[in-house]
Protein backbone atom coordinates (compact mmCIF):
# COMPACT_ATOMS: atom_id res chain seq x y z
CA UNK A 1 0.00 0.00 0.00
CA UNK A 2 0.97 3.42 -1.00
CA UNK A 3 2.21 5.75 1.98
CA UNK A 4 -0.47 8.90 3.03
CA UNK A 5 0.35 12.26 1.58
CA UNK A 6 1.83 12.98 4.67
CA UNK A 7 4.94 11.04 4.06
CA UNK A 8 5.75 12.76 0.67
CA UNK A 9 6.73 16.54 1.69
CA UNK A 10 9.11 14.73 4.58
CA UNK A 11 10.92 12.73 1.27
CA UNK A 12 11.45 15.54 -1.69
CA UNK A 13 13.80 18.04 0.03
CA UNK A 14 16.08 15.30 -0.06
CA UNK A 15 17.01 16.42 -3.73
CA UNK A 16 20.32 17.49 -4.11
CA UNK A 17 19.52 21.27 -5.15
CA UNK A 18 20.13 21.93 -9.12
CA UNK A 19 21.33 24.71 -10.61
CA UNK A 20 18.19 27.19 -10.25
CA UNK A 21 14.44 26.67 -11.20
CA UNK A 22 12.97 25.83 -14.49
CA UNK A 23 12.85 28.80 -16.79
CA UNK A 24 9.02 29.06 -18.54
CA UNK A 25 9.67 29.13 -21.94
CA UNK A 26 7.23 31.31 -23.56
CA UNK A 27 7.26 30.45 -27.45
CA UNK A 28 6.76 27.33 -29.12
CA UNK A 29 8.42 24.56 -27.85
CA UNK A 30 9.68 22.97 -31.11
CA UNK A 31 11.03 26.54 -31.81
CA UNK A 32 13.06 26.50 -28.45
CA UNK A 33 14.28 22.89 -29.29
CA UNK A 34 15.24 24.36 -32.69
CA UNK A 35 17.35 26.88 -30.87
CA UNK A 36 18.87 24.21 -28.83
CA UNK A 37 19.49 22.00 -31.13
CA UNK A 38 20.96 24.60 -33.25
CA UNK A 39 23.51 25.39 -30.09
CA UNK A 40 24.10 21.85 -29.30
CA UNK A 41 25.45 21.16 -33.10
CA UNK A 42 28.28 23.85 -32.95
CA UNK A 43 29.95 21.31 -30.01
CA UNK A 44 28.28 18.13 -31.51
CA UNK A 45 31.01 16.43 -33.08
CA UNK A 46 33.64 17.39 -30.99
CA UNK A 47 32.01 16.23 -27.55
CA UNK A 48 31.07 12.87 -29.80
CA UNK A 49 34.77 12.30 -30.12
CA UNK A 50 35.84 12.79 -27.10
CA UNK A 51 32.44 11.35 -25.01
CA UNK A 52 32.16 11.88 -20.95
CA UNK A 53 29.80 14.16 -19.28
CA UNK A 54 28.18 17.12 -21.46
CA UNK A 55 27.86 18.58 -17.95
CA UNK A 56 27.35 22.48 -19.70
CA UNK A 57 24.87 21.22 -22.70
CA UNK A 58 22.85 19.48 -19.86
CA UNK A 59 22.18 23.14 -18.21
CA UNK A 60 21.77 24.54 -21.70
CA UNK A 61 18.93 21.83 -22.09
CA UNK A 62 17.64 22.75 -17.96
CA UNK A 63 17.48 26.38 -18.76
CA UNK A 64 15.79 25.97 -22.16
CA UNK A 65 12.57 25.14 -20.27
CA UNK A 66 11.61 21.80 -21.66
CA UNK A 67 12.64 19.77 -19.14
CA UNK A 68 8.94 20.81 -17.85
CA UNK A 69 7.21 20.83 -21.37
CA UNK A 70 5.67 16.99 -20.42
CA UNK A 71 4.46 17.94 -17.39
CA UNK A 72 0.83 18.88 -17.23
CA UNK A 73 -0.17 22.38 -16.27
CA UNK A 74 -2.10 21.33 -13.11
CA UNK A 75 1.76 20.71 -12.14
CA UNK A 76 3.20 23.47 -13.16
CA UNK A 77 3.98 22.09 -16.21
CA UNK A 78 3.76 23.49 -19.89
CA UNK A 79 1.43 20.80 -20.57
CA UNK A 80 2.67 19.80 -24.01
CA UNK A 81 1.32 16.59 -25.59
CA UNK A 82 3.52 13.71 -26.10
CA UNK A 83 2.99 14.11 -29.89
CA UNK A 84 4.97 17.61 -29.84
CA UNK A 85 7.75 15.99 -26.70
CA UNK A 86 8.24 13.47 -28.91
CA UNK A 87 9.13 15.98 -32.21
CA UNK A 88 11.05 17.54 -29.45
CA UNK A 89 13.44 14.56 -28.96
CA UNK A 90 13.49 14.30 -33.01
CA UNK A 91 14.60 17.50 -33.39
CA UNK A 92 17.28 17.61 -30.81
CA UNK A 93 18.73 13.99 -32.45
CA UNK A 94 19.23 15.40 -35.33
CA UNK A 95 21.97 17.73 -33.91
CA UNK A 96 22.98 15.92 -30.94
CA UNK A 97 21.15 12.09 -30.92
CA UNK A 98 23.45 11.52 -26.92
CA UNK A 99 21.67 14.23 -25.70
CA UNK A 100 18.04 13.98 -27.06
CA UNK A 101 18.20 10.33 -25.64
CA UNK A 102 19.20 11.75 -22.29
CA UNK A 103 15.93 14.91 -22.60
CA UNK A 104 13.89 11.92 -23.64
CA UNK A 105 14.43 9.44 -21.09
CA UNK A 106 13.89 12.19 -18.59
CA UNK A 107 10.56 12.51 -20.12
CA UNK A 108 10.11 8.84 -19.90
CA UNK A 109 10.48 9.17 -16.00
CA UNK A 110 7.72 11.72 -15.97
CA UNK A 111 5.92 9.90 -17.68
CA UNK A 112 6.15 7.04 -15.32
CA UNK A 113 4.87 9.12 -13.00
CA UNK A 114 1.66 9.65 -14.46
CA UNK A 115 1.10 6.20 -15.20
CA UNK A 116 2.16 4.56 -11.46
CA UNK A 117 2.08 6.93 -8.82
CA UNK A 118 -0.90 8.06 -6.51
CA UNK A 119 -2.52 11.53 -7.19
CA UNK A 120 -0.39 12.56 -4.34
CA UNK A 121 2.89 11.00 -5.39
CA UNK A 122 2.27 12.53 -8.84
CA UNK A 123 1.30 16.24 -7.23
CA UNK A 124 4.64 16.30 -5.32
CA UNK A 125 6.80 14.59 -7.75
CA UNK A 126 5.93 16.90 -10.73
CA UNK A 127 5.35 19.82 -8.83
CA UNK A 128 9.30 19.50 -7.65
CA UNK A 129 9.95 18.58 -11.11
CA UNK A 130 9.40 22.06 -12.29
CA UNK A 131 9.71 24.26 -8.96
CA UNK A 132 13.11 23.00 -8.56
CA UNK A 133 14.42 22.38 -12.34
CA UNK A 134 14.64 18.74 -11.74
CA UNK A 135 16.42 16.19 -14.27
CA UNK A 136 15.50 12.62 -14.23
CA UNK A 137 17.64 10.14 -14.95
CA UNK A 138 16.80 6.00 -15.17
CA UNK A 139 17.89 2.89 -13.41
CA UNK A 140 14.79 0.60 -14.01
CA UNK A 141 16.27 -1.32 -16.81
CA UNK A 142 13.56 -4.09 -16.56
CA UNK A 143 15.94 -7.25 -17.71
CA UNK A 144 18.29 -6.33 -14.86
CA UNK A 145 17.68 -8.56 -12.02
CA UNK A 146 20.82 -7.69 -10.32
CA UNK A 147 19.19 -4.99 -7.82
CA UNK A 148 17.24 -6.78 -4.77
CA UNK A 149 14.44 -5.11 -2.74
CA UNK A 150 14.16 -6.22 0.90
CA UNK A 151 11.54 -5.24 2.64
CA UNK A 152 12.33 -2.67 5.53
CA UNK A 153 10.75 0.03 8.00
CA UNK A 154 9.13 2.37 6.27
CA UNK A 155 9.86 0.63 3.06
CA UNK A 156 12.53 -1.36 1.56
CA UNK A 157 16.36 -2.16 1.63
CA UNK A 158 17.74 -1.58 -2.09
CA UNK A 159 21.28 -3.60 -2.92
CA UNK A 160 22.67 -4.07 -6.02
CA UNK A 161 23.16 -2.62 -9.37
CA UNK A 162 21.34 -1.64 -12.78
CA UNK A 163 23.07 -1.34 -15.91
CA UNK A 164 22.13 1.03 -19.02
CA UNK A 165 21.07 3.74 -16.62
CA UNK A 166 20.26 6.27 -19.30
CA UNK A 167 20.74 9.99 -17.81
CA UNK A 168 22.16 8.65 -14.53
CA UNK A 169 24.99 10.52 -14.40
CA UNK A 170 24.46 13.87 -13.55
CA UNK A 171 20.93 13.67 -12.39
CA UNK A 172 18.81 15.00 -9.70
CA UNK A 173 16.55 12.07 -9.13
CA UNK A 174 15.94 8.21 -10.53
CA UNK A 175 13.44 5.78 -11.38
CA UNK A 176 14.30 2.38 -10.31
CA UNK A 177 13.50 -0.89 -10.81
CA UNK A 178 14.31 -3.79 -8.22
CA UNK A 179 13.63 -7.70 -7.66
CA UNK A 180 11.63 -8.23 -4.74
CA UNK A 181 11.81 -12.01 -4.11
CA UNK A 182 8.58 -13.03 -2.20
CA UNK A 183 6.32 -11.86 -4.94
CA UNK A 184 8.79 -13.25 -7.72
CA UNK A 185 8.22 -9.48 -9.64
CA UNK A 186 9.91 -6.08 -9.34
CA UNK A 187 8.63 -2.97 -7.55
CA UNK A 188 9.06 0.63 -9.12
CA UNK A 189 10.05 3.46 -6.97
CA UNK A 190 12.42 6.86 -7.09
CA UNK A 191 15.07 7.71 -5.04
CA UNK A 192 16.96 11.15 -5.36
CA UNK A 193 20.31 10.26 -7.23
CA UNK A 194 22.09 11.73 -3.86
CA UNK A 195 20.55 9.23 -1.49
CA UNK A 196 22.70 7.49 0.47
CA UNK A 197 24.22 4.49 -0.68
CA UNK A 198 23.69 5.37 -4.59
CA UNK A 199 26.27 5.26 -6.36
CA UNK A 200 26.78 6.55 -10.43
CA UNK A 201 29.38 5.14 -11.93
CA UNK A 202 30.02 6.90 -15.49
CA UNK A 203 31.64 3.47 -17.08
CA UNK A 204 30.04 3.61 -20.57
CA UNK A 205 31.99 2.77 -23.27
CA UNK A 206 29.91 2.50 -26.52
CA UNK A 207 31.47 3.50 -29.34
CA UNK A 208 28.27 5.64 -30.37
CA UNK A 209 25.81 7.90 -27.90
CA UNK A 210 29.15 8.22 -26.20
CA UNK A 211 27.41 11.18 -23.93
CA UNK A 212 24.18 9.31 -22.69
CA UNK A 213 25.19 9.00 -19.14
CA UNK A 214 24.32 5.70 -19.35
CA UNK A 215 26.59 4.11 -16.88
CA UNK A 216 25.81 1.76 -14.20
CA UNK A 217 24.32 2.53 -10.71
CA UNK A 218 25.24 0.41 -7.35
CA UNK A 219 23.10 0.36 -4.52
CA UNK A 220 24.40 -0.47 -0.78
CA UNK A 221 22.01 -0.74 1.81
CA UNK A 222 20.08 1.95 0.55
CA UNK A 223 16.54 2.59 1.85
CA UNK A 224 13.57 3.13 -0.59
CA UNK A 225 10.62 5.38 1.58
CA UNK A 226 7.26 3.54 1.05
CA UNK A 227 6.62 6.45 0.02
CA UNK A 228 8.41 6.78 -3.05
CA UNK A 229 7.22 3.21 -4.02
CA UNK A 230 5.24 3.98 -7.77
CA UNK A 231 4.23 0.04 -8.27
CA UNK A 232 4.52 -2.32 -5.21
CA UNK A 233 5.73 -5.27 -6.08
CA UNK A 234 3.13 -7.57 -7.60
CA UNK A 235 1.02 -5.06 -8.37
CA UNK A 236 -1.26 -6.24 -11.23
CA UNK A 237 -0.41 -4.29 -14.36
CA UNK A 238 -3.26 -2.61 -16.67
CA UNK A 239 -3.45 -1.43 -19.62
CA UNK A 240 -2.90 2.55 -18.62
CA UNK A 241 0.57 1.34 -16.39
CA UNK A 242 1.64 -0.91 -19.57
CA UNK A 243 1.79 2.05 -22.30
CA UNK A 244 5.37 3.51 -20.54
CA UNK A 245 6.75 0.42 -22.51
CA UNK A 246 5.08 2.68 -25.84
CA UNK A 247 6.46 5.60 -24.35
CA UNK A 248 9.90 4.52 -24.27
CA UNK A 249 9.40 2.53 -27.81
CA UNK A 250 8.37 6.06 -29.51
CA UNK A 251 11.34 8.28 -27.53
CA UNK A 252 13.51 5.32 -29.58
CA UNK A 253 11.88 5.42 -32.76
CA UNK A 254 11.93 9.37 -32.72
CA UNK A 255 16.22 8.95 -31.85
CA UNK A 256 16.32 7.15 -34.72
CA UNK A 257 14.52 9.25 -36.97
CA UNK A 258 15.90 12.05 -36.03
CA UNK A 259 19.20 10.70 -36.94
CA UNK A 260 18.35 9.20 -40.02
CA UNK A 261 17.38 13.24 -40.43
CA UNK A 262 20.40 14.59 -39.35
CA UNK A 263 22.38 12.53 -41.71
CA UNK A 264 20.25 12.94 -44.74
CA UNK A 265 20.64 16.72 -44.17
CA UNK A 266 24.75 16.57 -43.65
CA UNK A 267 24.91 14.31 -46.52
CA UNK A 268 23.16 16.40 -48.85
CA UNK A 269 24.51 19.62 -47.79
CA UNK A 270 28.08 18.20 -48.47
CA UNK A 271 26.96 16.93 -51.79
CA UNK A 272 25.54 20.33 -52.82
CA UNK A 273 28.49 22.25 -51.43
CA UNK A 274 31.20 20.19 -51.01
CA UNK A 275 31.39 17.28 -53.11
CA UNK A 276 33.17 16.98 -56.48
CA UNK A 277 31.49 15.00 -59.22
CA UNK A 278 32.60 11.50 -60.33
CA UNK A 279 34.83 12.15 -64.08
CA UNK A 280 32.89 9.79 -65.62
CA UNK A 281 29.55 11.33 -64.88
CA UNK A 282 30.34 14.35 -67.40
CA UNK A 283 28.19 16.70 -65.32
CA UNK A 284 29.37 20.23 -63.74
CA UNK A 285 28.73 19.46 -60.22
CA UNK A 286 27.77 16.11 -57.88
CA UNK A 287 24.30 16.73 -57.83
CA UNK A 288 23.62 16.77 -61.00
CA UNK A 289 25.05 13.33 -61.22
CA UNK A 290 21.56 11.09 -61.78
CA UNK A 291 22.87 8.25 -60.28
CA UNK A 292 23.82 10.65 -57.36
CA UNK A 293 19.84 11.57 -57.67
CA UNK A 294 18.87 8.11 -57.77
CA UNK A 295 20.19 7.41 -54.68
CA UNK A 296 18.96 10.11 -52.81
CA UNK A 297 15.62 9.31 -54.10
CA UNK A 298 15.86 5.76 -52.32
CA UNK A 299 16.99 8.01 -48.77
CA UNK A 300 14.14 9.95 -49.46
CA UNK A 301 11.52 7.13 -49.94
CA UNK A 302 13.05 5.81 -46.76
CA UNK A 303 12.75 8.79 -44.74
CA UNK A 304 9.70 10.08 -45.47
CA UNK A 305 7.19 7.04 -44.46
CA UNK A 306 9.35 6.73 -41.34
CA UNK A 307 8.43 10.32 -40.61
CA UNK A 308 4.79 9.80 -41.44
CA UNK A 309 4.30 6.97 -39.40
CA UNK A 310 6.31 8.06 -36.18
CA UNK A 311 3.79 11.39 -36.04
CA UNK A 312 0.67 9.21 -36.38
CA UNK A 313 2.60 6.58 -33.54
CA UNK A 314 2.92 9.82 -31.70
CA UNK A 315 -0.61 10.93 -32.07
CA UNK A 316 -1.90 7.71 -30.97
CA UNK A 317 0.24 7.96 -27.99
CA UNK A 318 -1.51 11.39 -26.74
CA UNK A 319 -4.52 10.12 -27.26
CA UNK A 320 -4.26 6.76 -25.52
CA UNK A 321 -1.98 8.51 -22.58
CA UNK A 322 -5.14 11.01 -22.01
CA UNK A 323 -7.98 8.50 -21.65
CA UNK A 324 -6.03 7.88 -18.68
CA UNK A 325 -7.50 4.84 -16.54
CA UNK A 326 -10.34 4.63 -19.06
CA UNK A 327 -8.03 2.84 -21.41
CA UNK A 328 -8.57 -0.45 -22.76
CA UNK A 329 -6.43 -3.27 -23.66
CA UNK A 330 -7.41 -3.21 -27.32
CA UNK A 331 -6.58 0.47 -27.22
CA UNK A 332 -2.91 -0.28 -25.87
CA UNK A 333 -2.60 -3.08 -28.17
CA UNK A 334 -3.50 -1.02 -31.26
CA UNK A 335 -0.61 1.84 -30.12
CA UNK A 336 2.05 -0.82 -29.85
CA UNK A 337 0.98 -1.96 -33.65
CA UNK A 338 1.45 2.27 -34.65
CA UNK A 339 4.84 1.96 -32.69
CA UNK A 340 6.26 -0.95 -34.03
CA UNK A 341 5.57 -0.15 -37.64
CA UNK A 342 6.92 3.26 -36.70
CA UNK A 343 10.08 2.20 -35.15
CA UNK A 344 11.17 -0.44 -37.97
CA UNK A 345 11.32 1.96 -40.65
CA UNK A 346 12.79 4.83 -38.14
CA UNK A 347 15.33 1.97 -37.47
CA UNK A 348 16.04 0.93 -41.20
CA UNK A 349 16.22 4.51 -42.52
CA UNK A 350 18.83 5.32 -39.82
CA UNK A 351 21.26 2.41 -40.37
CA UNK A 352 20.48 2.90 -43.87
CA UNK A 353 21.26 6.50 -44.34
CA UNK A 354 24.37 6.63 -41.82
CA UNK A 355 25.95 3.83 -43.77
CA UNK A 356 25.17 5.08 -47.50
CA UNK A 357 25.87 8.87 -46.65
CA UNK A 358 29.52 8.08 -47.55
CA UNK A 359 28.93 6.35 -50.94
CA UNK A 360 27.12 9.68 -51.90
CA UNK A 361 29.66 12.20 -50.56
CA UNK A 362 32.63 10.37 -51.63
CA UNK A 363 36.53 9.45 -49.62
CA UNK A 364 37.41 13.92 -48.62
CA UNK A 365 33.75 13.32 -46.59
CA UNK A 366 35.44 10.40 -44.24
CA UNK A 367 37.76 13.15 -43.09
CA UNK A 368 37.32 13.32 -38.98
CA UNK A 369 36.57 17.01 -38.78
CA UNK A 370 33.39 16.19 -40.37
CA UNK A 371 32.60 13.72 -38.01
CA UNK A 372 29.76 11.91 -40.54
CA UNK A 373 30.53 8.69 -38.97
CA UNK A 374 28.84 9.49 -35.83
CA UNK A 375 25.45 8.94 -37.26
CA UNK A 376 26.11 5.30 -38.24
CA UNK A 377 27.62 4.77 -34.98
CA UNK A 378 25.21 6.18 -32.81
CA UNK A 379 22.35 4.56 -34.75
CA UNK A 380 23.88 1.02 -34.50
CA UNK A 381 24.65 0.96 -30.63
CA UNK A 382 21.23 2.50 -30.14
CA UNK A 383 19.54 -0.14 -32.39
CA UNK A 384 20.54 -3.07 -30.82
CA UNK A 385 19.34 -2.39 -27.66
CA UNK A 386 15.98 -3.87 -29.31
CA UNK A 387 16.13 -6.13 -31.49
CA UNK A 388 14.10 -4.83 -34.79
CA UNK A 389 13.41 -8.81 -35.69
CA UNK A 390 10.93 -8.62 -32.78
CA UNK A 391 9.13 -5.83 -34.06
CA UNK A 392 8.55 -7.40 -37.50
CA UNK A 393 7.16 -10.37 -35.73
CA UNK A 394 4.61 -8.96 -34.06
CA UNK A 395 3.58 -6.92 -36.97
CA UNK A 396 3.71 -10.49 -38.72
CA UNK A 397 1.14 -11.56 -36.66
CA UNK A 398 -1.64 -8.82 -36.33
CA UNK A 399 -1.25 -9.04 -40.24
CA UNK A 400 -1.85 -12.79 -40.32
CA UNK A 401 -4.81 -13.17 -37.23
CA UNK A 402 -5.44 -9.82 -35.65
CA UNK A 403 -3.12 -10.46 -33.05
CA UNK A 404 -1.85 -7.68 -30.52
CA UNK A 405 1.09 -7.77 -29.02
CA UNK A 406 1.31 -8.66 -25.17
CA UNK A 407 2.47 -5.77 -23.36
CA UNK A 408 6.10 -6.27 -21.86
CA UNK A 409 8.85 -3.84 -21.34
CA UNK A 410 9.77 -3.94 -24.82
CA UNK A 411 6.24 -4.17 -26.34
């Protein structure tokens, strides 16, 4: 059972105090996450080389405002729907795809927070969200076992760690996952990242979304208030707690894309303004080559269903996340179809374009100061961390007999 209201104001002030309140931004917010984006780039490819903290582009991203845009305006919020969050994250990959993964798992952690906690948990959570510029980081990777929940007074004994912790480093607060072995099934909670016996460890190593914070995150002996417990464990699930699973499958499909963007862009600015044409082709300049043409013409057919179907996906996720507990199980099923058909072409067009960018812009583009290898590289570690074969399977089968998929933390 959830704690009374009473416990939650005792809990928040633990937050480790950020670096001032949230500012309100006042135009639209895919215009300020054109602005960012536009500041992140002129850093992008040097901070992908070299990886680590982006400790100053993280406050760039605080003070732009839209770590509140999620959040609904009886929080404080700016009360954007998930449709424009998620064109949000799009836009930002397409400058910087490290850092829109880290604004859009924060989002994802709101999110959560809609869909577990108690009116009250979700009041004082959200509220402190934007009152105190709070950014969210994860440790509820759901395949990792490796954190145990004990139960405790006034809650439960945390010990152990979670890998892939997405925004951990650097971080105000965390979601968190852990086993709880009685009920055979985890519990969901947060924790403020500065609790004691937490402790980030920035160890990843990926050779692409090098500035993620995604490292790993021990727990000794750590105590997690019943309070901040979103999901006891063995909660039943239903179909309003299962769509954060569609949440975090659009914030993917929407990295992707906005790669597969990015990269389509570089490439064909280079070819228009940079790019010699082949001495065979007998034409003046490289885009006048047709076979140049061709090929961008195959990008472009790539590209633009992806886009198409990740803004209908991202409709459909609005929607569904408004109806709230009036949600049904057909309803969730249906998004996860609008995902998954999303996120396969987001993730083709990405791999696809990253690769074949270079066979368009020729051997002076490989040249490290334009840094067009870090498309390819973030899309493929990014990528694998789902395997697309799944996707086309349960696509496979709604085509064949109607069948949804069953919700799980991938689908």
């Amino acid at each position: 059972m959830n704690a009374p209201e009473s416990v939650l104001p005792n809990i928040l002030p633990l937050a480790a105090p950020p670096a001032g309140p949230q500012a309100t931004p006042r135009a639209d917010p895919l215009a300020v996450a054109a602005a960012l984006a536009a500041e992140l780039a002129t850093t992008a490819i040097e901070r992908d080389a070299a990886g680590g903290h982006a400790r100053h582009e993280r406050q760039l991203i605080r003070a732009s405002g839209l770590l509140a845009m999620s959040i609904p305006t009886d929080f404080g919020g700016h009360g954007a729907g998930w449709d424009t969050t998620l064109q949000a994250v799009r836009i930002l990959a397409r400058a910087d795809s490290a850092l829109a993964h880290v604004f859009g798992f924060h989002h994802l952690q709101l999110a959560g927070i809609q869909l577990y906690g108690t009116q009250q948990q979700q009041r004082h959570l959200l509220h402190a969200s934007v009152d105190d510029g709070l950014f969210w980081g994860n440790a509820l990777n759901p395949l990792d076992r490796r954190l145990v929940a004990t139960d405790a007074k006034g809650g439960f004994l945390l010990d152990g760690i979670k890998s892939f912790a997405s925004g951990s480093v650097g971080s105000d607060w965390l979601t968190i996952s852990a086993w709880y072995e009685p009920t055979q099934a985890p519990l969901i909670g947060v924790l403020p990242t500065g609790a004691d016996g937490v402790d980030v460890r920035a160890d990843w190593d990926a050779f692409g979304q090098k500035q993620t914070d995604s490292g790993t995150v021990q727990f000794h002996n750590t105590l997690l208030p019943i309070g901040l417990v979103l999901q006891q464990p063995g909660q039943p699930a239903t179909p309003l707690s299962t769509v954060r699973s569609q949440v975090a499958q659009l914030i993917m499909t929407n990295l992707y894309l906005g790669i597969a963007e990015g990269a389509f862009a570089a490439a064909r600015d280079y070819t228009v303004g940079e790019a010699r044409p082949w001495f065979a082709a007998g034409v003046a300049t490289a885009a006048d080559d047709p076979f140049i043409q061709h090929r961008y013409g195959e990008l472009w057919t790539l590209l633009r269903p992806a886009v198409v179907l990740a803004d209908h996906a991202g409709r459909e996720l609005e929607r569904v996340f408004r109806r709230g507990h009036d949600v049904t199980a057909r309803e969730r099923g249906e998004l996860a179809i609008a995902g998954a058909e999303a996120k396969v072409l987001a993730h083709r067009a990405a791999i696809e374009i990253g690769s074949q960018l270079f066979e368009l812009t020729g051997a002076r583009s490989t040249s490290a100061r334009f840094g067009f290898d870090r498309y390819w590289r973030n899309a493929r570690v990014h990528t694998l961390h789902d395997p697309v074969d799944y996707k086309y399977r349960d696509l496979g089968r709604y085509a064949l007999s109607g069948t949804l998929p069953e919700p799980g933390p991938y689908s």
